[in-house]
N, C-alpha and C. Protein backbone atom coordinates (compact mmCIF):
# COMPACT_ATOMS: atom_id res chain seq x y z
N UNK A 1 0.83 -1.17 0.00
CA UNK A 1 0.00 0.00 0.00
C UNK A 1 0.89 1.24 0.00
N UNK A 2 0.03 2.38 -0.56
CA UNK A 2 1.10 3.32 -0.67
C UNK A 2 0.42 4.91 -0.76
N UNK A 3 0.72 5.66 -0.54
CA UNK A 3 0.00 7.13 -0.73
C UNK A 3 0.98 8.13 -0.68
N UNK A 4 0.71 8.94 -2.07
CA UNK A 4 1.74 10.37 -1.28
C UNK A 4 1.33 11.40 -0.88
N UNK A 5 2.77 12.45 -0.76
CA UNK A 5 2.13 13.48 0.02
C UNK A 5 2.97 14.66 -0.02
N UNK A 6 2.54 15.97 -0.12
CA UNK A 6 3.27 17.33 0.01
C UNK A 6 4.15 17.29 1.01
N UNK A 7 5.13 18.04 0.66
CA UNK A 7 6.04 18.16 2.17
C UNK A 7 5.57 19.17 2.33
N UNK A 8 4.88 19.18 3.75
CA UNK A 8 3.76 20.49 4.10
C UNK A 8 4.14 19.56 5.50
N UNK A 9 3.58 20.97 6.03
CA UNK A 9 3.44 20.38 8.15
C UNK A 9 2.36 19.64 8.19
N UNK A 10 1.34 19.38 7.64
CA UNK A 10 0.39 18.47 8.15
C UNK A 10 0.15 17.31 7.36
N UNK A 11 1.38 16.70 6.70
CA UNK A 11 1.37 15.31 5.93
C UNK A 11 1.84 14.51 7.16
N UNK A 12 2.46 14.46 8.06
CA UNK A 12 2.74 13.26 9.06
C UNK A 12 1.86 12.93 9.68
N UNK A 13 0.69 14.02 10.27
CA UNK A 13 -0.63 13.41 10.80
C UNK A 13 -0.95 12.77 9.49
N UNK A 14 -1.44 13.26 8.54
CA UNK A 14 -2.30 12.35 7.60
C UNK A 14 -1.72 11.01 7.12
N UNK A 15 -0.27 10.99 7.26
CA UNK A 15 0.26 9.94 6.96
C UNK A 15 0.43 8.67 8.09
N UNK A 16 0.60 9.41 9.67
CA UNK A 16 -0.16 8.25 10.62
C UNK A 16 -1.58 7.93 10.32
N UNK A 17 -2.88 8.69 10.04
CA UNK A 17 -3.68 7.95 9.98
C UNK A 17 -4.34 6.38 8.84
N UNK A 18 -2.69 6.95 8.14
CA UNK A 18 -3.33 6.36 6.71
C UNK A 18 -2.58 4.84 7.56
N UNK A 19 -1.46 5.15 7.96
CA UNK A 19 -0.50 3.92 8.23
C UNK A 19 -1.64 3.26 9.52
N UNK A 20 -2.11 3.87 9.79
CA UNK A 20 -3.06 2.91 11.45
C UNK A 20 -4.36 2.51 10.54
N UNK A 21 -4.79 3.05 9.65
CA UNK A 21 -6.28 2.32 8.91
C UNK A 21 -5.57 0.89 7.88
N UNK A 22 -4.15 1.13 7.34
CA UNK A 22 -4.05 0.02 6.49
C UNK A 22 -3.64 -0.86 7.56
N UNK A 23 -2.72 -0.20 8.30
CA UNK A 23 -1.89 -1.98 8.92
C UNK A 23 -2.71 -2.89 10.37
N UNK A 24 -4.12 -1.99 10.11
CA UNK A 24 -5.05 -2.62 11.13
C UNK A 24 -5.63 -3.85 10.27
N UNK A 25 -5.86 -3.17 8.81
CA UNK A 25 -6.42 -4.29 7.79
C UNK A 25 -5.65 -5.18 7.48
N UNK A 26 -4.50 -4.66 7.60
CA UNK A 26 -2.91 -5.71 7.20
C UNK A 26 -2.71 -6.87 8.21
N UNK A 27 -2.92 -6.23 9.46
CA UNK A 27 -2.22 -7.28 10.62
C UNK A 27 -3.81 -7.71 11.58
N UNK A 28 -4.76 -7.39 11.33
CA UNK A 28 -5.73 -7.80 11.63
C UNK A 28 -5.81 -7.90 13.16
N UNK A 29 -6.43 -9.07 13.91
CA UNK A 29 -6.87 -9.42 15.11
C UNK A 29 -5.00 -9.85 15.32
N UNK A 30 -4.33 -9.85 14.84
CA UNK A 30 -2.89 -10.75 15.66
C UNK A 30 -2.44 -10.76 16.65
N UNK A 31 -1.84 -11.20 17.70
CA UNK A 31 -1.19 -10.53 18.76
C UNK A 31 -0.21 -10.08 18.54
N UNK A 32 -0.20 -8.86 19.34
CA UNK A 32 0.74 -7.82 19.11
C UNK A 32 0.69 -6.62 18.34
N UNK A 33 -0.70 -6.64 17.32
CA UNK A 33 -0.91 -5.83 16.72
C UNK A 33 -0.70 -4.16 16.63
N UNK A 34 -1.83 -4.07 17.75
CA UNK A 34 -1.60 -2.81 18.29
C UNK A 34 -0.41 -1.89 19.04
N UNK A 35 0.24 -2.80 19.39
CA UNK A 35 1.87 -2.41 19.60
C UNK A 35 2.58 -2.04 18.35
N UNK A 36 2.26 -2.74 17.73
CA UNK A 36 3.20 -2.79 16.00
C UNK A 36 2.46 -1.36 15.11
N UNK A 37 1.45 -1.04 15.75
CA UNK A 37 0.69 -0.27 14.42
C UNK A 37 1.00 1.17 15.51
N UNK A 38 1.04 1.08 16.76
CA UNK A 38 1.64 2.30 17.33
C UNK A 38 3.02 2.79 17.45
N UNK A 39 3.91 1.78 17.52
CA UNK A 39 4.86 2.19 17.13
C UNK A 39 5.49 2.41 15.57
N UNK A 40 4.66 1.88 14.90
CA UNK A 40 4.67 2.46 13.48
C UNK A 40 4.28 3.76 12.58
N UNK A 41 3.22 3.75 13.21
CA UNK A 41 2.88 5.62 13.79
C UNK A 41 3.92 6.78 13.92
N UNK A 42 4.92 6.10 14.98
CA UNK A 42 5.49 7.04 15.34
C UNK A 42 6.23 7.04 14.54
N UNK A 43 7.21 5.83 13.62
CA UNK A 43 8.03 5.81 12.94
C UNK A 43 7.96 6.80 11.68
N UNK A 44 6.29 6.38 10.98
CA UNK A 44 6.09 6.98 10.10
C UNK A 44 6.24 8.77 10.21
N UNK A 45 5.85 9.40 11.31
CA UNK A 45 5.74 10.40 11.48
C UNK A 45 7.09 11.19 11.66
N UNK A 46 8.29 10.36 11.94
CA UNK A 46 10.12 10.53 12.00
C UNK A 46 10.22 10.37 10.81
N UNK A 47 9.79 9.36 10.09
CA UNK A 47 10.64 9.62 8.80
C UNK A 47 10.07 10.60 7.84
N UNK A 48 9.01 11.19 7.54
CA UNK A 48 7.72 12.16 7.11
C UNK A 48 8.63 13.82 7.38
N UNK A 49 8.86 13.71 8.69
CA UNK A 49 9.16 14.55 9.42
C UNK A 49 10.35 15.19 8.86
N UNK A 50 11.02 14.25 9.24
CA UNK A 50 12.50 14.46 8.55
C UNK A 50 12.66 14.68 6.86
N UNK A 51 11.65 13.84 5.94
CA UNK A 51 12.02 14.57 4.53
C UNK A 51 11.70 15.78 4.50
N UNK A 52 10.26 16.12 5.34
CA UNK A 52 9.92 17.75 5.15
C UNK A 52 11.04 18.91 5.51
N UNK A 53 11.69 18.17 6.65
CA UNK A 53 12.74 19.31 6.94
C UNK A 53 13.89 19.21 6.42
N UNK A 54 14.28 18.18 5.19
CA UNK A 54 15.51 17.88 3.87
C UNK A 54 14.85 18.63 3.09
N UNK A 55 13.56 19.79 3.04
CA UNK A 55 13.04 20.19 1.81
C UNK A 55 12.76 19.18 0.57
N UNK A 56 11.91 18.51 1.07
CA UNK A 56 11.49 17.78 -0.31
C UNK A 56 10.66 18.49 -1.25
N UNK A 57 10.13 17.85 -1.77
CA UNK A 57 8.76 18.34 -3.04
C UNK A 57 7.83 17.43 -2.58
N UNK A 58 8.08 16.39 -2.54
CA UNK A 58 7.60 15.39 -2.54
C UNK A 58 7.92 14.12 -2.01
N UNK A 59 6.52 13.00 -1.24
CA UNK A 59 7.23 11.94 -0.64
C UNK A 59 5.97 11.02 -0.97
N UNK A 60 6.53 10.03 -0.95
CA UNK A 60 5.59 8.58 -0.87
C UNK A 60 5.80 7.77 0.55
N UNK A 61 4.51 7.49 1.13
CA UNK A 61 5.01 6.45 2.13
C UNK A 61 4.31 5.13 1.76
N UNK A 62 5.16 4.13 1.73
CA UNK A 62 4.90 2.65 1.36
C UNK A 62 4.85 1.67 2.63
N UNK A 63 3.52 0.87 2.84
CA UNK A 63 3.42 0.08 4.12
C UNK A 63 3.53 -1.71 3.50
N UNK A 64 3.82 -2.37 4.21
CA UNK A 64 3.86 -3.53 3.67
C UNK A 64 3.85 -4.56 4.63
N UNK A 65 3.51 -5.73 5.05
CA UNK A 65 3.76 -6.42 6.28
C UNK A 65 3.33 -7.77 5.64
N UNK A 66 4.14 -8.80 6.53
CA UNK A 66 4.38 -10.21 6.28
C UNK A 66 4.58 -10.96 7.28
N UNK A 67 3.86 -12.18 7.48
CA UNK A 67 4.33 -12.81 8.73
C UNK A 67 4.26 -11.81 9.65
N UNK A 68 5.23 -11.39 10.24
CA UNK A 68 5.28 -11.29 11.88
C UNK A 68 6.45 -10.02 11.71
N UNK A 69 6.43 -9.19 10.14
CA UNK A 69 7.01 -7.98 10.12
C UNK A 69 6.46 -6.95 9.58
N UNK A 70 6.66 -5.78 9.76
CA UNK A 70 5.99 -5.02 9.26
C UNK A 70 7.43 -3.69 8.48
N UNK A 71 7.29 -3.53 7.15
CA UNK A 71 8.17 -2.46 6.72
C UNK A 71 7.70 -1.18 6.27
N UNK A 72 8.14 -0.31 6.76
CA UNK A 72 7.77 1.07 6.51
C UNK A 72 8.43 1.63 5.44
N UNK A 73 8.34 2.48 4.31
CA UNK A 73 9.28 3.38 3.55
C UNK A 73 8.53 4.51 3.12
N UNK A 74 9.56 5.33 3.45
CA UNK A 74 9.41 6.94 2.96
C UNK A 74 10.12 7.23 1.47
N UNK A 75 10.04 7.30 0.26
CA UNK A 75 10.49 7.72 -0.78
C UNK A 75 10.73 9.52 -0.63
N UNK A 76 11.39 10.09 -0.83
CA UNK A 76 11.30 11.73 -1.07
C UNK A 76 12.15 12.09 -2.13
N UNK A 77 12.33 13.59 -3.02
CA UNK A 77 12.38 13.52 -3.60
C UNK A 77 13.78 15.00 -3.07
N UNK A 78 14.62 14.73 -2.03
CA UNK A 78 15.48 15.52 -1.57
C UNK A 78 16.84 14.75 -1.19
N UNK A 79 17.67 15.95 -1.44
CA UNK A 79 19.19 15.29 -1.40
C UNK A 79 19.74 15.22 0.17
N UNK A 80 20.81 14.51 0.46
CA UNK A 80 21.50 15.17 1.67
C UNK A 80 20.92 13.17 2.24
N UNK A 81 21.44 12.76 3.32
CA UNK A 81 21.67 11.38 3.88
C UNK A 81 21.11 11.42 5.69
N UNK A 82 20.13 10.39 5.85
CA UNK A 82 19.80 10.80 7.37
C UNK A 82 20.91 10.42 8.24
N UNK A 83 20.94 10.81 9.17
CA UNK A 83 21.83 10.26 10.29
C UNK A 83 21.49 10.74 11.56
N UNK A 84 21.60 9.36 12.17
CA UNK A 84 21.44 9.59 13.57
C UNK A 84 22.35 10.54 14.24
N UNK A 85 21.62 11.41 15.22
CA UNK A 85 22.48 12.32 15.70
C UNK A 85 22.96 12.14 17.33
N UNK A 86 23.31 12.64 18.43
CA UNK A 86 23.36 12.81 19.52
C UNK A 86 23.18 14.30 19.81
N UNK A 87 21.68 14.52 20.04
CA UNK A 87 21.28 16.33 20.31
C UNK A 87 22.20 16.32 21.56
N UNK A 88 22.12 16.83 22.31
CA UNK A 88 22.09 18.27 23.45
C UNK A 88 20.80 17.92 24.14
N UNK A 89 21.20 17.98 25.34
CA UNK A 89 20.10 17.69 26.28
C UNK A 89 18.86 18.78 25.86
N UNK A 90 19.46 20.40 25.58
CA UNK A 90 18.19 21.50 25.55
C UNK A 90 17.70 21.74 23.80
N UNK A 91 18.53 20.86 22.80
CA UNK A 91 18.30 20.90 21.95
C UNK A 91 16.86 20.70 21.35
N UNK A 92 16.14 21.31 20.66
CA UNK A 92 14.90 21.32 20.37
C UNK A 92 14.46 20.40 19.13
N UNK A 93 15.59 20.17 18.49
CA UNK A 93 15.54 18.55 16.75
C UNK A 93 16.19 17.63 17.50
N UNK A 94 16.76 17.00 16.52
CA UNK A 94 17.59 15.88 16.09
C UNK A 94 17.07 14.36 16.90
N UNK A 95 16.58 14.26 17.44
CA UNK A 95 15.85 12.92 18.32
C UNK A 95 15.17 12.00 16.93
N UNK A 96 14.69 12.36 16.04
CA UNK A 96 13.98 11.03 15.35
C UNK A 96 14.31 9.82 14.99
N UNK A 97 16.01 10.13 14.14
CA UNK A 97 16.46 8.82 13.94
C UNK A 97 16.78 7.77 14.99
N UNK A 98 17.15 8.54 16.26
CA UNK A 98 16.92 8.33 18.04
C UNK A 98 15.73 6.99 18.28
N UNK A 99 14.48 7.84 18.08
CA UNK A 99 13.54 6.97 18.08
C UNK A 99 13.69 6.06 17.34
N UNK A 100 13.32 6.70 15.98
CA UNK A 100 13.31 4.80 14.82
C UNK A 100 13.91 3.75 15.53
N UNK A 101 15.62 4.22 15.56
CA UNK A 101 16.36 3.08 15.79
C UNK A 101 15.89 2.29 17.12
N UNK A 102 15.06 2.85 18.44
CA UNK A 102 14.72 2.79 19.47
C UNK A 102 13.20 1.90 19.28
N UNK A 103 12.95 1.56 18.12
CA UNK A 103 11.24 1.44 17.81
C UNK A 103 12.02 0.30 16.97
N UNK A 104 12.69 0.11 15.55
CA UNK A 104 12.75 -0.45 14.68
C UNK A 104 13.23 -1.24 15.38
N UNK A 105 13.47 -2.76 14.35
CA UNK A 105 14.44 -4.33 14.44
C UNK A 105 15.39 -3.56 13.41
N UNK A 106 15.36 -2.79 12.51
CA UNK A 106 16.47 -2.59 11.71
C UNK A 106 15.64 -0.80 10.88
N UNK A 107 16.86 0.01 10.50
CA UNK A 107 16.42 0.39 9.56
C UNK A 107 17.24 1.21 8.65
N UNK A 108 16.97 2.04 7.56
CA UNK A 108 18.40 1.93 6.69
C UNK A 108 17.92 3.29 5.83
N UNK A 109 19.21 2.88 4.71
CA UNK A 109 18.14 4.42 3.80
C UNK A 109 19.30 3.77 2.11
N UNK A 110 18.82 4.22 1.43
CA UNK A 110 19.18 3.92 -0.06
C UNK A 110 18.95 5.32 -0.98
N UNK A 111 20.17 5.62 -1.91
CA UNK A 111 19.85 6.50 -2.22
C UNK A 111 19.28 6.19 -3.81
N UNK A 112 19.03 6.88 -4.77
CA UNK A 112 18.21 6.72 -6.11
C UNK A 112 18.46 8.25 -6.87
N UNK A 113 19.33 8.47 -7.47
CA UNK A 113 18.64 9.97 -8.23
C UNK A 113 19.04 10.89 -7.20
N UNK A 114 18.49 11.56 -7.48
CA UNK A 114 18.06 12.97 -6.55
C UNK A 114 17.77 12.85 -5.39
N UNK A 115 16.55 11.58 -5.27
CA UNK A 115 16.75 11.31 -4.05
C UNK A 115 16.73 9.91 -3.12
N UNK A 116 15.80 9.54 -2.29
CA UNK A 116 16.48 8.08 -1.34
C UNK A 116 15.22 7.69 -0.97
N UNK A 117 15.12 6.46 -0.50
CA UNK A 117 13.99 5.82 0.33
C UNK A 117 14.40 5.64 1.84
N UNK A 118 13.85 5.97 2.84
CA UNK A 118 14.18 5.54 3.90
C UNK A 118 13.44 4.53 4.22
N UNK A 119 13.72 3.55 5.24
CA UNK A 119 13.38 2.65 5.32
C UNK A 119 13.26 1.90 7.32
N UNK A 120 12.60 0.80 7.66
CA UNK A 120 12.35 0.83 8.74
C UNK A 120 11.24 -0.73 8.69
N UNK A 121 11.65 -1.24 9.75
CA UNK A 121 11.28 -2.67 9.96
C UNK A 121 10.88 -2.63 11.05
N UNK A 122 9.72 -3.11 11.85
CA UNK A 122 9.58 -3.81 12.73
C UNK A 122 8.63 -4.91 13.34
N UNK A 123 9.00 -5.72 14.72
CA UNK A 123 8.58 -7.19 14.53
C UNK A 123 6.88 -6.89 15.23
N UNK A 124 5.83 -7.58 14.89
CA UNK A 124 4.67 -7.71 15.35
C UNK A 124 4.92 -9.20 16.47
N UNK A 125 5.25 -8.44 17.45
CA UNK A 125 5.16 -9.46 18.41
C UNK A 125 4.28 -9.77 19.92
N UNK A 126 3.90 -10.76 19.97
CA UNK A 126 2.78 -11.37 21.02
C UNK A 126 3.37 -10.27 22.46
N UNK A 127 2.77 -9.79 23.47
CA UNK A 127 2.67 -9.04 23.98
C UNK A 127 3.38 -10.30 25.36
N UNK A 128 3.61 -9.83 26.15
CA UNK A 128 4.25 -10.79 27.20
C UNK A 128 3.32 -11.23 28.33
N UNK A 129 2.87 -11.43 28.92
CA UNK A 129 2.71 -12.44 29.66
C UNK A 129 3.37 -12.46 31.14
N UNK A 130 2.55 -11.97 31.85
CA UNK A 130 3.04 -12.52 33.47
C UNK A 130 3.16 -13.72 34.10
């Protein structure tokens, strides 16, 4: 599944809601679901986030899930490479790739042209048990 979107400030909300209506249909009743589709949320909204502020034109976000994974990708259409940073405690950016990596099983970026897909994995797993 896939939808794009302006790099405008209010494509990451629209782009969590799109990612929580498909991967509810995607991952259904499973356990663990709802863990997987909230922290995917957030992912989506870091990587969204971050092309808008590489100045894109333009982005695609692509959802996909299998078994017991779920992959996220951001396409944009801007130059320059993400990287995780280490802010400053009073620093007001740089935390997203922070998160992903803190949320994801893996995640990466590829470049194409002009510009790159970012990318982001994570596991739909059964919730634990006391």
């Amino acid at each position: 599944m896939s939808e794009k979107y302006p790099c405008a400030a209010g494509s990451p909300a629209a782009a969590r809601r799109f990612a929580r209506r498909n991967l509810t249909q995607m991952l259904g009743e499973s356990a663990g679901a709802d863990a997987a589709i909230a922290d995917a949320e957030i992912i989506v909204s870091e990587l969204l986030t971050n092309a808008i502020n590489a100045w894109c034109d333009s982005t695609e976000l692509r959802l996909s899930a299998r078994d017991d994974l779920v992959r996220i990708e951001v396409h944009d259409d801007a130059g320059g490479e993400p990287r995780q940073r280490r802010p400053d405690h009073d620093d007001q950016h740089g935390r997203g790739l922070m998160i992903v990596s803190a949320l994801a099983h893996e995640w990466g970026f590829e470049r194409y042209g002009r510009g790159k897909r970012v990318w982001a994995e994570l596991f739909v797993r059964a919730p634990r048990t006391a």
